[in-house]
Protein backbone atom coordinates (compact mmCIF):
# COMPACT_ATOMS: atom_id res chain seq x y z
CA UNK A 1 0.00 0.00 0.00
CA UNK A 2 1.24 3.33 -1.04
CA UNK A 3 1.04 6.33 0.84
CA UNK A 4 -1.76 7.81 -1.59
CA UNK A 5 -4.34 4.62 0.11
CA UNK A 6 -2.98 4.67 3.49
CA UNK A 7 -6.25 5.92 5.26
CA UNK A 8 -6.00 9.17 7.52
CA UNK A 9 -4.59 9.11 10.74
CA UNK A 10 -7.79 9.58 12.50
CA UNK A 11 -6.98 12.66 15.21
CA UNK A 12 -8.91 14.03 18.23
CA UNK A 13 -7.78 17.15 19.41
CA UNK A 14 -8.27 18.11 23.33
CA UNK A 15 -7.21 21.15 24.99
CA UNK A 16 -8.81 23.53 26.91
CA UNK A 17 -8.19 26.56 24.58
CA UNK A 18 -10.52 27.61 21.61
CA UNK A 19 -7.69 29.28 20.32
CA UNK A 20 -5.10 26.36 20.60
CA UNK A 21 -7.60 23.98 19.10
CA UNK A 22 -8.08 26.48 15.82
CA UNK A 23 -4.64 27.14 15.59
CA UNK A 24 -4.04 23.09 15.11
CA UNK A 25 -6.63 22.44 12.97
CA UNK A 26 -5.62 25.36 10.80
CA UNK A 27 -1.65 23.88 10.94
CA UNK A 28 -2.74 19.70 9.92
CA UNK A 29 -5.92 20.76 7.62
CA UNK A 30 -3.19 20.84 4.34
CA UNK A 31 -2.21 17.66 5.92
CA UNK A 32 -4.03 15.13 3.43
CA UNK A 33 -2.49 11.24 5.98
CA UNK A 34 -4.17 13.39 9.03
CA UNK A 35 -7.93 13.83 9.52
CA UNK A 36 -9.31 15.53 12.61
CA UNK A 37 -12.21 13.75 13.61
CA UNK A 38 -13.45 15.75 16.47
CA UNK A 39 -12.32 18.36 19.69
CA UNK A 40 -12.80 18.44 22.82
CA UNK A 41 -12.10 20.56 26.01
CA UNK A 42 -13.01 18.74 28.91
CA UNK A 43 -11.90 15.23 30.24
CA UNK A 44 -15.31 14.16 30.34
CA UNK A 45 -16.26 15.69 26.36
CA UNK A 46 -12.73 13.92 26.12
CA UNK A 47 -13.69 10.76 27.48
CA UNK A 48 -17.05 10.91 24.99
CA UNK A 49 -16.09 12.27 22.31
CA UNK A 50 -13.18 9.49 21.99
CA UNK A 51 -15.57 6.47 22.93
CA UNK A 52 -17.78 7.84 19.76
CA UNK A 53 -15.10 8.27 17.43
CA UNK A 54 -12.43 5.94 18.40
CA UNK A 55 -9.55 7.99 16.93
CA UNK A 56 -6.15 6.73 16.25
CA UNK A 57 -4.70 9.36 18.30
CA UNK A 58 -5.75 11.68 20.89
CA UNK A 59 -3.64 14.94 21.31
CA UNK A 60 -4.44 16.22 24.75
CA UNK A 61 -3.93 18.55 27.09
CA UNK A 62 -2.57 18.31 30.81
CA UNK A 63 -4.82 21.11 32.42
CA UNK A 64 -8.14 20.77 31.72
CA UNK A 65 -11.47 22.79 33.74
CA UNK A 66 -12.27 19.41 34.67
CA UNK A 67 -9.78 17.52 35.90
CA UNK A 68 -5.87 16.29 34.10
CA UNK A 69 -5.28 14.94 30.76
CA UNK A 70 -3.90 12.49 32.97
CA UNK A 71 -7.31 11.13 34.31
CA UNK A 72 -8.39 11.22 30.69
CA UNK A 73 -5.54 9.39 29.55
CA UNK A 74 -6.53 6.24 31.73
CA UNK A 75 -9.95 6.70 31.26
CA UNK A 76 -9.58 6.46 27.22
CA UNK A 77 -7.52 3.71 27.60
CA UNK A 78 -9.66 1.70 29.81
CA UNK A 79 -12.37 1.83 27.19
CA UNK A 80 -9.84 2.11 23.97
CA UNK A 81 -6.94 0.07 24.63
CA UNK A 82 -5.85 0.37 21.18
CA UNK A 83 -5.87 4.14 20.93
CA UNK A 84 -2.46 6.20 20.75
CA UNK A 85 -2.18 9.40 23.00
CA UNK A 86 0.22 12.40 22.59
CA UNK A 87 0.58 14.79 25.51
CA UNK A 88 0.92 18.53 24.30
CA UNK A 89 1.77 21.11 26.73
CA UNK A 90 3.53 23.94 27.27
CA UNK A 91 4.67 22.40 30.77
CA UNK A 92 7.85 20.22 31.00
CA UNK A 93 8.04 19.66 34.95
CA UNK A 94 9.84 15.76 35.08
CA UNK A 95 7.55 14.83 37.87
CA UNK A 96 4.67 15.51 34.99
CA UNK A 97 6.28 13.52 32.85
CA UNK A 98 6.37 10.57 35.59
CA UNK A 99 2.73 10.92 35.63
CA UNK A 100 2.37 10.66 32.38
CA UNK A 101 4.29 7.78 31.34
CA UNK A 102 1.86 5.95 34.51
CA UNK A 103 -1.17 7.10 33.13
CA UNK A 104 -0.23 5.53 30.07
CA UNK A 105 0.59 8.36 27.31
CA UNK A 106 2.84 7.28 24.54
CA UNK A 107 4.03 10.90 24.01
CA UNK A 108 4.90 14.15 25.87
CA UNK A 109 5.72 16.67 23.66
CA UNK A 110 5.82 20.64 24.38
CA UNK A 111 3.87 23.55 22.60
CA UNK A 112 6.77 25.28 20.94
CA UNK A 113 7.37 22.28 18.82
CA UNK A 114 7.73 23.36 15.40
CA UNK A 115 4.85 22.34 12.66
CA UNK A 116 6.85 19.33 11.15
CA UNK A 117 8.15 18.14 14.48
CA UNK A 118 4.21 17.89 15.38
CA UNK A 119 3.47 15.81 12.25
CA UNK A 120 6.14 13.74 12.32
CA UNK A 121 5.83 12.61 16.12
CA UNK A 122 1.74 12.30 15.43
CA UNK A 123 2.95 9.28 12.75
CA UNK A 124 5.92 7.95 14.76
CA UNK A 125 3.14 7.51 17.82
CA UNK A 126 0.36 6.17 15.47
CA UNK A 127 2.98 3.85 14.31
CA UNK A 128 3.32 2.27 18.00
CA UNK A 129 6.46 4.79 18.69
CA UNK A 130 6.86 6.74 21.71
CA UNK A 131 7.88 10.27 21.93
CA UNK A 132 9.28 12.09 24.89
CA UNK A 133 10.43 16.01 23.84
CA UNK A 134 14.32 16.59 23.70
CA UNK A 135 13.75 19.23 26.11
CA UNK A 136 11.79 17.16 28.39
CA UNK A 137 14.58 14.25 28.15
CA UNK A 138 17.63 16.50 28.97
CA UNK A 139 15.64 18.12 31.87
CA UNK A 140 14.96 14.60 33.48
CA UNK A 141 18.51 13.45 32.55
CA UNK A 142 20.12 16.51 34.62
CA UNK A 143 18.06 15.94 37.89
CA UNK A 144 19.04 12.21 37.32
CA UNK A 145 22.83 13.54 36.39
CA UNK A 146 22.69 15.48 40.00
CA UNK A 147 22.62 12.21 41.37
CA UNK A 148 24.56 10.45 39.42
CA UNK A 149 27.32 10.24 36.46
CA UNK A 150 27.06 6.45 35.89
CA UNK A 151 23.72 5.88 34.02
CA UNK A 152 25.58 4.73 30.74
CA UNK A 153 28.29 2.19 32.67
CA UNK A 154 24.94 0.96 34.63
CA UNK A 155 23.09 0.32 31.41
CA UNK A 156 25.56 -1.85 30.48
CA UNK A 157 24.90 -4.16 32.72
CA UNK A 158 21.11 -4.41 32.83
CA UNK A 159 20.18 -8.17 31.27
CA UNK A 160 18.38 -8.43 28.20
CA UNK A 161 15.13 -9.43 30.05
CA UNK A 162 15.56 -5.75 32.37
CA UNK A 163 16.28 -3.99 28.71
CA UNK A 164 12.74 -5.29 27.58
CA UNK A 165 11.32 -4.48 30.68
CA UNK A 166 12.46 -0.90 30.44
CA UNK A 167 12.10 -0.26 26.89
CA UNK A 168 8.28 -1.38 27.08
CA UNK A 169 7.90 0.95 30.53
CA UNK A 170 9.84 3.96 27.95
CA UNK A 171 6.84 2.81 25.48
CA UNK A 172 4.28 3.86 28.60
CA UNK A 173 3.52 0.61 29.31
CA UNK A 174 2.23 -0.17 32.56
CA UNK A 175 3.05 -3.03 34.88
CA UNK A 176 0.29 -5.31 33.93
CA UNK A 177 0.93 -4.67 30.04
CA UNK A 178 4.35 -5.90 30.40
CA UNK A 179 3.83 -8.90 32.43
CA UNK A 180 0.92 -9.99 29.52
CA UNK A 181 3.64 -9.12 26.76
CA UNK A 182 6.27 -10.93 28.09
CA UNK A 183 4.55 -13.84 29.32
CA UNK A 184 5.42 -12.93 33.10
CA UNK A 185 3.80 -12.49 36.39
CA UNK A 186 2.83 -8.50 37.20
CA UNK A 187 5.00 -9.13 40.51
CA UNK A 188 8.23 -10.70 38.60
CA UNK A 189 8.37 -6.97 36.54
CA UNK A 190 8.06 -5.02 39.72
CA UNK A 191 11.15 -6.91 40.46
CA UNK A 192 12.80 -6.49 37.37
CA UNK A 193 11.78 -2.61 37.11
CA UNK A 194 13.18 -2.40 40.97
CA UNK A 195 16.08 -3.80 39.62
CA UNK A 196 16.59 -1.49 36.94
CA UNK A 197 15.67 1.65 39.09
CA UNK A 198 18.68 0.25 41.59
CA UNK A 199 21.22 -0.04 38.89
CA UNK A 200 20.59 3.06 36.75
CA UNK A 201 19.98 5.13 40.22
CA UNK A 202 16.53 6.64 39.21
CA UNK A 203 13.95 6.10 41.38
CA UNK A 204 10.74 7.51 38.91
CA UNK A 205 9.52 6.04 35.63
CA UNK A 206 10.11 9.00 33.65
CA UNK A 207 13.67 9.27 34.66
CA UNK A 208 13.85 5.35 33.63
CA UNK A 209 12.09 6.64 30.57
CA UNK A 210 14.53 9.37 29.86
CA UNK A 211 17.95 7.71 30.13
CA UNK A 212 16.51 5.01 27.91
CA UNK A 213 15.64 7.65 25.69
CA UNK A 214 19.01 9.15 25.56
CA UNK A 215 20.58 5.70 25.14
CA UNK A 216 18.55 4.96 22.13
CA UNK A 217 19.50 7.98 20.82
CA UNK A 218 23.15 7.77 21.30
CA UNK A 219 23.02 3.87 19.43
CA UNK A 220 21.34 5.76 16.49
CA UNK A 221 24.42 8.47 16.45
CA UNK A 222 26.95 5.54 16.22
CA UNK A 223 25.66 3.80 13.81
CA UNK A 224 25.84 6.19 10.89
């Protein structure tokens, strides 16, 4: 299939701005692979409005009048397990980003992302990618550096079982999705993610998250 009969990604846009919502419509309308389905700026019109239209991929908003994008994160998920979701925000705080990652978002990307940065990402996470914002990455990565200098000699020595584990958690995976995708009990990856947490000195998800990230990246560099 060529790219001319690949359907539209399917996109719901949620955020609690009128203004924000026009402004993205008006920047992926020329955009003939994306198709916005529907908006939303509430958790619960959220909630609906994905339930009705079962998008591919939700871009949301953390603050909402009604609640987090967080609590509409899990509560799409719950009902649309199958469903992508992209956090936009103009917030980058890691502890966010923690959340995030636990409420199940495949993405956190910022508002000052450039047009083609946007595009791009909404593909790579439609495509089962995950997306955390360079930004977002190097601030996790320094208040993980504060603590320590030894990330890249401890990933080294994480087994190939704790690499899956932690490249699945980087997808925002949580604990149960991992055991069922690796054929293990939910309490053997606590261990496992306890494990990794001990040897690359993080002690949140997003931090995990980030210095897998960077690691990624880095094998990417060396290989061209």
């Amino acid at each position: 299939m060529n790219t001319h009969d690949r359907k539209p990604l399917r996109l719901l846009l949620v955020d609690d701005s009128e203004v924000v919502r026009m402004g993205l419509k008006a920047l992926l309308g020329s955009e003939t692979d994306i198709s916005v389905v529907g908006e939303a700026s509430t958790v619960d019109s959220a909630i609906q409005s994905s339930i009705k239209l079962q998008p591919d991929v939700v871009l949301l908003d953390i603050r909402l009048p009604d609640g987090t994008g967080f609590e509409a994160c899990r509560k799409i998920l719950q009902h649309l397990p199958e469903t992508r979701i992209l956090i936009l925000t103009s917030v980058e705080e890691p502890k966010l980003v923690d959340e995030a990652i636990r409420s199940g978002a495949h993405g956190y990307l910022l508002k000052d992302i450039n047009a083609q940065g946007l595009i791009r990402a909404l593909h790579d996470i439609a495509a089962g990618k995950s997306i955390l914002d360079p930004t977002v990455t190097a601030r996790v990565l320094h208040v993980v550096r504060s603590t320590t200098t030894s990330n890249e000699n401890a990933f080294s020595i994480l087994s190939p079982q704790e690499r899956r584990v932690l490249a699945l958690i980087a997808e925002g995976r949580t604990n149960k999705e991992v055991a069922m995708e690796m054929g293990l009990a939910e309490k053997t990856v606590k261990n496992y993610l306890s494990t990794v947490f001990e040897k690359l000195h993080v002690n949140r998800r997003s931090q995990a998250a980030a210095v897998y990230a960077q690691r990624m990246q880095q094998t990417r560099s060396d290989s061209f």
